[in-house]
N, C-alpha and C. Protein backbone atom coordinates (compact mmCIF):
# COMPACT_ATOMS: atom_id res chain seq x y z
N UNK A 1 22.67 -18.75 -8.81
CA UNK A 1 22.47 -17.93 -7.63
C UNK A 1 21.68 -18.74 -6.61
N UNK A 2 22.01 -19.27 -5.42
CA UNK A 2 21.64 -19.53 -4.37
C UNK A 2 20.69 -18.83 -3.66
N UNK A 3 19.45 -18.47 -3.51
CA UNK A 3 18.60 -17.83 -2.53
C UNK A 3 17.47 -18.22 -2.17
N UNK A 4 17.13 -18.10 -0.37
CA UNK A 4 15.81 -18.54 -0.35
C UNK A 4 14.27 -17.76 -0.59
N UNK A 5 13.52 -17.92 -1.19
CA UNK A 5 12.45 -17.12 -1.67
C UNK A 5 11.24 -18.04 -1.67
N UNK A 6 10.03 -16.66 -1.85
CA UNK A 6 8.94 -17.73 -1.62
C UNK A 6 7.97 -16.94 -2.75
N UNK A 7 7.55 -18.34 -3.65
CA UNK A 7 6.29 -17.44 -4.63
C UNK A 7 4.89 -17.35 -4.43
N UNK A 8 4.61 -16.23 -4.56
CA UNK A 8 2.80 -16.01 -3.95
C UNK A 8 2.41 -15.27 -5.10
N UNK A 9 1.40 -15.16 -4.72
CA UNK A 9 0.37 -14.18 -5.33
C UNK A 9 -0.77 -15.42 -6.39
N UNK A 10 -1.20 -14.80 -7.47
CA UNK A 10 -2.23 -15.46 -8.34
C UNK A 10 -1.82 -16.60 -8.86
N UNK A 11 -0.35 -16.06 -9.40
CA UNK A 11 0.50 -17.16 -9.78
C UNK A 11 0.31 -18.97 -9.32
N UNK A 12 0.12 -18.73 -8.08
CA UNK A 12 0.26 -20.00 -6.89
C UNK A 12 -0.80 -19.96 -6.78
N UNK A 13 -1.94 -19.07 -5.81
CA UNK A 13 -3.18 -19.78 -5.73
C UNK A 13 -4.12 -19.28 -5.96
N UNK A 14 -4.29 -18.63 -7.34
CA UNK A 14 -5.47 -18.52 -8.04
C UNK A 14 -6.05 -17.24 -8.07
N UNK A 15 -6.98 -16.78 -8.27
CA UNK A 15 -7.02 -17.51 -10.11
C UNK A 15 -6.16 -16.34 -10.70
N UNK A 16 -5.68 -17.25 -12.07
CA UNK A 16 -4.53 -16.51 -12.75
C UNK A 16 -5.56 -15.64 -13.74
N UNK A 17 -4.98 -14.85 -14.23
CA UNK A 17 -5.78 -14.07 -15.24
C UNK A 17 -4.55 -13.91 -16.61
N UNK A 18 -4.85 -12.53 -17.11
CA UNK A 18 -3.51 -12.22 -18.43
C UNK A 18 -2.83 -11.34 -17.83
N UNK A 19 -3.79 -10.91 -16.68
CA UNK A 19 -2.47 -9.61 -16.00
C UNK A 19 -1.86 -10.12 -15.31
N UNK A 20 -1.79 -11.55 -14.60
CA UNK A 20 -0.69 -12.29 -13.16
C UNK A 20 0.17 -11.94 -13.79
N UNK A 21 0.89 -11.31 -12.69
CA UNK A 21 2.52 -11.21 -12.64
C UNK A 21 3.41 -12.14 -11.49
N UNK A 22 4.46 -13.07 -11.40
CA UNK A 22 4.76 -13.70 -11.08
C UNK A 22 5.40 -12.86 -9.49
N UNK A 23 5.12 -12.89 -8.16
CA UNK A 23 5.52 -12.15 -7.13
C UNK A 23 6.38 -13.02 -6.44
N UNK A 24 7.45 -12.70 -6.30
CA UNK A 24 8.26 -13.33 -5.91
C UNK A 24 9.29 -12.72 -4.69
N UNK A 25 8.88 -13.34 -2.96
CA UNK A 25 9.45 -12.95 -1.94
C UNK A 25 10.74 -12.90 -1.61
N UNK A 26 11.65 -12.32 -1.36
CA UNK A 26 13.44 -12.76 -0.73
C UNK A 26 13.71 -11.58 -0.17
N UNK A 27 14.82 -11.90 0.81
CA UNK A 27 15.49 -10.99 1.76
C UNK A 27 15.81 -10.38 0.78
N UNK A 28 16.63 -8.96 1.37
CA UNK A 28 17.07 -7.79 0.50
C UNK A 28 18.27 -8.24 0.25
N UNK A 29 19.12 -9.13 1.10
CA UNK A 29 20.66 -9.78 0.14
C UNK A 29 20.73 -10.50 -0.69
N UNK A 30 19.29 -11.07 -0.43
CA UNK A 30 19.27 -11.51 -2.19
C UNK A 30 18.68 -11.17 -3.07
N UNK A 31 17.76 -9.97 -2.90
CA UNK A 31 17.34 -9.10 -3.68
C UNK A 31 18.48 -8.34 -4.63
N UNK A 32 19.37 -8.02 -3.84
CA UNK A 32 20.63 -7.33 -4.08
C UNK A 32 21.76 -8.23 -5.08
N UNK A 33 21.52 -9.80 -4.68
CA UNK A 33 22.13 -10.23 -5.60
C UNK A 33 21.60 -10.57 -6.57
N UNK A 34 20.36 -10.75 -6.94
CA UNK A 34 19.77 -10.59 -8.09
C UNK A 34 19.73 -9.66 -9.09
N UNK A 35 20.08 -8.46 -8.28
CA UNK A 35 19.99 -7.01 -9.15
C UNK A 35 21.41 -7.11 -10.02
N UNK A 36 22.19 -7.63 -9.13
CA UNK A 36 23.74 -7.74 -10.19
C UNK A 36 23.53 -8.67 -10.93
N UNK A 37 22.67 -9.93 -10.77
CA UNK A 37 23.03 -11.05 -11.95
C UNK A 37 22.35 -10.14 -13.25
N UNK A 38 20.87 -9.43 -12.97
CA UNK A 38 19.89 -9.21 -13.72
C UNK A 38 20.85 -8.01 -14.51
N UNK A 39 21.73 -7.12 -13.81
CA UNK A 39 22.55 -5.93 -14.46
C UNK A 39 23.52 -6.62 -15.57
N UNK A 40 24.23 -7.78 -15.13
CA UNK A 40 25.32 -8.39 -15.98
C UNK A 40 24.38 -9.03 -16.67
N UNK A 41 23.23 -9.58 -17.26
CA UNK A 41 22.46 -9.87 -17.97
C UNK A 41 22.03 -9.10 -19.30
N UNK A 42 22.11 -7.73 -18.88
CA UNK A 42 21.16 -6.75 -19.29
C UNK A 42 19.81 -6.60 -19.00
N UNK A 43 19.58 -7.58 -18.60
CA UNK A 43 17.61 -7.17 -17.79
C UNK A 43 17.31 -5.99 -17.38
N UNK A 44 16.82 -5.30 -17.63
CA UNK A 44 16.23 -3.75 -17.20
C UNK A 44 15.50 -3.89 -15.77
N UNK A 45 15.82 -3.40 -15.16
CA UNK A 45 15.37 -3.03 -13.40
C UNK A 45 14.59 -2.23 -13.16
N UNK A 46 13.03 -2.05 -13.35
CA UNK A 46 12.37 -1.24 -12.62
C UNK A 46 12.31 -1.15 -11.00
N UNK A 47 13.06 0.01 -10.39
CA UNK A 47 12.15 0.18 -9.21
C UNK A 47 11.47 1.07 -8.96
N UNK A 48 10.51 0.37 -8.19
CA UNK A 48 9.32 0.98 -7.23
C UNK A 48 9.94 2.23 -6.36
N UNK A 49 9.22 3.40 -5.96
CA UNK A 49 9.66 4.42 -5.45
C UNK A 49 9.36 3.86 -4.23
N UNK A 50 10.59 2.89 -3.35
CA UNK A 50 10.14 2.85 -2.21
C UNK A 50 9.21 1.78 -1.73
N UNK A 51 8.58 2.14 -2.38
CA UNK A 51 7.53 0.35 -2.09
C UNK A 51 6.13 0.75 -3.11
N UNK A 52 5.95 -0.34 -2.67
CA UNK A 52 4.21 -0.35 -3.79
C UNK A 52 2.91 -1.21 -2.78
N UNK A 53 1.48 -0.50 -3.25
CA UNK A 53 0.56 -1.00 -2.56
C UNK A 53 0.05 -1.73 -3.44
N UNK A 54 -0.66 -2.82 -2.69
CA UNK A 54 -1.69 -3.84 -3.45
C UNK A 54 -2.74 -2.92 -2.84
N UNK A 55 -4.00 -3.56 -3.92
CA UNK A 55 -5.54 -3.25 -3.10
C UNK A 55 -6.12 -3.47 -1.67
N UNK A 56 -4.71 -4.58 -1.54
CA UNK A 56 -5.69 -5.18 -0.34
C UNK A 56 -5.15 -4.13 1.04
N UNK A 57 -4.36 -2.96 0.74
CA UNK A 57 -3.74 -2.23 1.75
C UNK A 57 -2.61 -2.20 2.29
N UNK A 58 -1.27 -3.76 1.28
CA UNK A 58 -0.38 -3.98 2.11
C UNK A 58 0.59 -2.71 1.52
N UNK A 59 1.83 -2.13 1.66
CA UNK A 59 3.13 -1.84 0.81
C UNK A 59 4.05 -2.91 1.12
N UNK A 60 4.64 -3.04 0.14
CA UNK A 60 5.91 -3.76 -0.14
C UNK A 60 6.89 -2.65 -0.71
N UNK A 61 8.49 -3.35 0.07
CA UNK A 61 9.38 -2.40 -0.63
C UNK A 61 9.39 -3.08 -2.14
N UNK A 62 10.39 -3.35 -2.77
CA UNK A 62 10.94 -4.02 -4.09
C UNK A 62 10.70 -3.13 -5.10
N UNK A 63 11.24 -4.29 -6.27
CA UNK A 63 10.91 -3.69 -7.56
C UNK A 63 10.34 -4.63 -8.84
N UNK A 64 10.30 -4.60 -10.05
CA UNK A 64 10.11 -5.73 -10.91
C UNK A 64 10.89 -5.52 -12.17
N UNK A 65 10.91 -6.63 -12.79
CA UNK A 65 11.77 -6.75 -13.92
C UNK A 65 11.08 -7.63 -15.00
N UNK A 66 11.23 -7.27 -16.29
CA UNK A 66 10.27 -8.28 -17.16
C UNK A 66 11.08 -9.19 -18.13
N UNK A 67 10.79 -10.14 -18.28
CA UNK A 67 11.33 -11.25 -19.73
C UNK A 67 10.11 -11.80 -20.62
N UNK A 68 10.50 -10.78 -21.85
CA UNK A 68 9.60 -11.50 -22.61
C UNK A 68 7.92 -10.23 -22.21
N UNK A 69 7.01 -10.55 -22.06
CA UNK A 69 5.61 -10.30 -21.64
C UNK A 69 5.50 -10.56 -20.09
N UNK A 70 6.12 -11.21 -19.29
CA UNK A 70 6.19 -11.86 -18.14
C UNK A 70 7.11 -11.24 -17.01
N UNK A 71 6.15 -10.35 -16.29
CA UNK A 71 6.22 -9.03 -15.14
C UNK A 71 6.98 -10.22 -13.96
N UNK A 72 8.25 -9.86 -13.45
CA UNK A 72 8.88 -10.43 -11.98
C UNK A 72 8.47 -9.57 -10.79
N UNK A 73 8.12 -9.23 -10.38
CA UNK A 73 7.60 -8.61 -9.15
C UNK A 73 8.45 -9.43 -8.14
N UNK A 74 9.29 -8.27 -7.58
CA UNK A 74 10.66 -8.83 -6.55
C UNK A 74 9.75 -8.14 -5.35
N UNK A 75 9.57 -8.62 -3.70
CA UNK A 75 9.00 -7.81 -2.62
C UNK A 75 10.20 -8.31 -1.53
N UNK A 76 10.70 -7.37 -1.24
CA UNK A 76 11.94 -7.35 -0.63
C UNK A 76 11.35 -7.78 1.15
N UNK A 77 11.57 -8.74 1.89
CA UNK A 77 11.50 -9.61 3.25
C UNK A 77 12.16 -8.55 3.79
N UNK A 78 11.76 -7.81 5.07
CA UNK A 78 13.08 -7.35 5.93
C UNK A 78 14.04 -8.18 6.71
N UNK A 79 13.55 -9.33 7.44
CA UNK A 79 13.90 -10.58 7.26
C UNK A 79 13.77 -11.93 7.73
N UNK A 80 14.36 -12.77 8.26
CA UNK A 80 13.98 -14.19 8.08
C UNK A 80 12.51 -14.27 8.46
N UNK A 81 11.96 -13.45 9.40
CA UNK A 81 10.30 -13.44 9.92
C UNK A 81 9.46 -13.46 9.22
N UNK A 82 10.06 -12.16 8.19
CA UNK A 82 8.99 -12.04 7.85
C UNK A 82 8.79 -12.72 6.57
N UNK A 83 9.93 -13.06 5.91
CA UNK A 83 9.67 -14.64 4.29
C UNK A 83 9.05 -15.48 5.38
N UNK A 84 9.23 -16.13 6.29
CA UNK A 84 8.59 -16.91 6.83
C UNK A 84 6.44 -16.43 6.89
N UNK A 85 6.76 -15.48 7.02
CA UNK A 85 5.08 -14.98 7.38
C UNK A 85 4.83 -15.08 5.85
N UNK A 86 5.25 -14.17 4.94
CA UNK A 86 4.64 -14.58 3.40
C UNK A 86 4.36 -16.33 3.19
N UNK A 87 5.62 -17.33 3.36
CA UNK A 87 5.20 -18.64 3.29
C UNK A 87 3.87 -19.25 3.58
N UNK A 88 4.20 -18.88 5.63
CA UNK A 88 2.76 -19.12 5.45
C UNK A 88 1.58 -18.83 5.25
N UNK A 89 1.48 -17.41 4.87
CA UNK A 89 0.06 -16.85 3.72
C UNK A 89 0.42 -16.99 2.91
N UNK A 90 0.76 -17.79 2.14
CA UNK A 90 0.63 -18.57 1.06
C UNK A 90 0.55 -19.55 0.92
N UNK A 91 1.08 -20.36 1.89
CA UNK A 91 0.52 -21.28 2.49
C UNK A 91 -1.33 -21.55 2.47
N UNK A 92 -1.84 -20.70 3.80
CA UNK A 92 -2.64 -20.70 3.92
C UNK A 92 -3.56 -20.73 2.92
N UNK A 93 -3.39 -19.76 1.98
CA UNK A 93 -4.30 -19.29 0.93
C UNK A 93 -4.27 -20.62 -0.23
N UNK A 94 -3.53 -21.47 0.09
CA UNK A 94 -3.47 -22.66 -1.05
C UNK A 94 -5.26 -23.50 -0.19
N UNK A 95 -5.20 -23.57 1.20
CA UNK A 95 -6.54 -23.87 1.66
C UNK A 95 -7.43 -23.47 1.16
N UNK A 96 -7.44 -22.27 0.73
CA UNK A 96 -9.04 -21.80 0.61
C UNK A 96 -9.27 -21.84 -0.77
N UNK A 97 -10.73 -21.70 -0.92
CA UNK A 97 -11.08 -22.03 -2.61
C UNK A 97 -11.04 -20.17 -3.12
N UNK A 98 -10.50 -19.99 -4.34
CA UNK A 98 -10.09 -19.26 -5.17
C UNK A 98 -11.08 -18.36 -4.95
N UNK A 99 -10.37 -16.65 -4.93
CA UNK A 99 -10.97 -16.01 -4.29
C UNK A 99 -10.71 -15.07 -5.51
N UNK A 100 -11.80 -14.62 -6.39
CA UNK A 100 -11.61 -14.09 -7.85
C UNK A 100 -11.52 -12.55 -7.33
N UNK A 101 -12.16 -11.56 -6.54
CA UNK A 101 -11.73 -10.49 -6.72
C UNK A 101 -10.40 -10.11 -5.87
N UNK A 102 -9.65 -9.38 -6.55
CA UNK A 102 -8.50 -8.78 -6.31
C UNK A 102 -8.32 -8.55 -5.03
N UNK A 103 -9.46 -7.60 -4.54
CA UNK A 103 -9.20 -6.82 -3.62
C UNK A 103 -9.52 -7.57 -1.98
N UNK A 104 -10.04 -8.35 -2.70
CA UNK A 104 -10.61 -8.95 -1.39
C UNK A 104 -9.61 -10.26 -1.56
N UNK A 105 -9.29 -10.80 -2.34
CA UNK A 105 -8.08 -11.50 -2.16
C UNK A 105 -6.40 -11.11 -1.21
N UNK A 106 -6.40 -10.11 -2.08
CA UNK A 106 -5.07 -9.29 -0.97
C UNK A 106 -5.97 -9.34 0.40
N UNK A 107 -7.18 -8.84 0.97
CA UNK A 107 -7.09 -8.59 1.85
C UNK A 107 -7.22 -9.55 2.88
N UNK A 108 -7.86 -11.17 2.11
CA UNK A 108 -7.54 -12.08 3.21
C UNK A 108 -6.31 -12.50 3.07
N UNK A 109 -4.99 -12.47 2.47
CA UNK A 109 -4.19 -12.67 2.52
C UNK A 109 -3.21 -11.74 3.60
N UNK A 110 -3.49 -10.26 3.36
CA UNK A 110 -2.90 -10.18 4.15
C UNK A 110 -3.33 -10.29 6.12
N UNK A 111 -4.54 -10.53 6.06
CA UNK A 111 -5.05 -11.32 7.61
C UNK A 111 -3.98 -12.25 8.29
N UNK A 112 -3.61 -13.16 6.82
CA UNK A 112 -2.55 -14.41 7.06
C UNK A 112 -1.72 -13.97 7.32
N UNK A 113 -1.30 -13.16 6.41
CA UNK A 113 0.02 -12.63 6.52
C UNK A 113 0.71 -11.70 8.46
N UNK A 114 -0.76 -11.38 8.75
CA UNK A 114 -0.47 -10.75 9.89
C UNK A 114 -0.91 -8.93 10.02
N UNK A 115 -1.41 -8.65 8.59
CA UNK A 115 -1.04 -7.24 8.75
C UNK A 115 -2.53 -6.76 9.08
N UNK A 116 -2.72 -5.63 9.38
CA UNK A 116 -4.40 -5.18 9.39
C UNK A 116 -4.49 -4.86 8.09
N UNK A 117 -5.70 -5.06 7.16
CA UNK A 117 -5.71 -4.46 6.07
C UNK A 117 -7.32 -3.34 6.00
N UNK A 118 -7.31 -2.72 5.08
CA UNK A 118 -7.92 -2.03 5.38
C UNK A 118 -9.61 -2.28 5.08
């Protein structure tokens, strides 16, 4: 499967714990084509009612899917802008030194990202 995506969260820049789940950005057409590879797979598809909040105040639409112990967290781009804006807050956040609480992690991230958080 061909798609462009971008990975963030703890995963990438820190710090990982036992709960990181791997978050992983893409437009919704390729969200969509993932959902068929993951169906002809058998992978089980959780979705999110709609979207889901982090602490730090953002929602994301998507959903996640697991292999093994190891949570996929899909966050669906509306589009090319805005994978581009996740890149570069994640980007960004590779600058700064590791920012251990949660909440305050999402929330300078999403600064980068562009959004107000709360």
């Amino acid at each position: 499967m061909d798609a462009e995506f971008v990975v963030t969260g703890s995963q990438v820049y820190g710090p990982v714990t036992r709960e990181s789940d791997i978050d992983i950005v893409m437009r919704n057409s390729d969200a969509e084509r993932l959902k068929t590879w993951l169906n002809a797979h058998n992978i089980e598809i959780v979705f999110n009612d709609a979207s889901s909040a982090d602490p730090g105040g953002g929602e994301y639409q998507g959903f996640y899917y697991t292999i093994g112990e190891m949570v996929y967290n899909i966050i669906i781009a509306r589009n090319n802008n805005e994978l581009s804006s996740w890149r570069y807050a994640t980007e960004k956040m590779l600058e700064v030194d590791s920012i251990k609480d949660k909440k305050r992690r999402c929330k300078v991230f999403n600064r980068y990202l562009g959004k107000n958080s709360r």
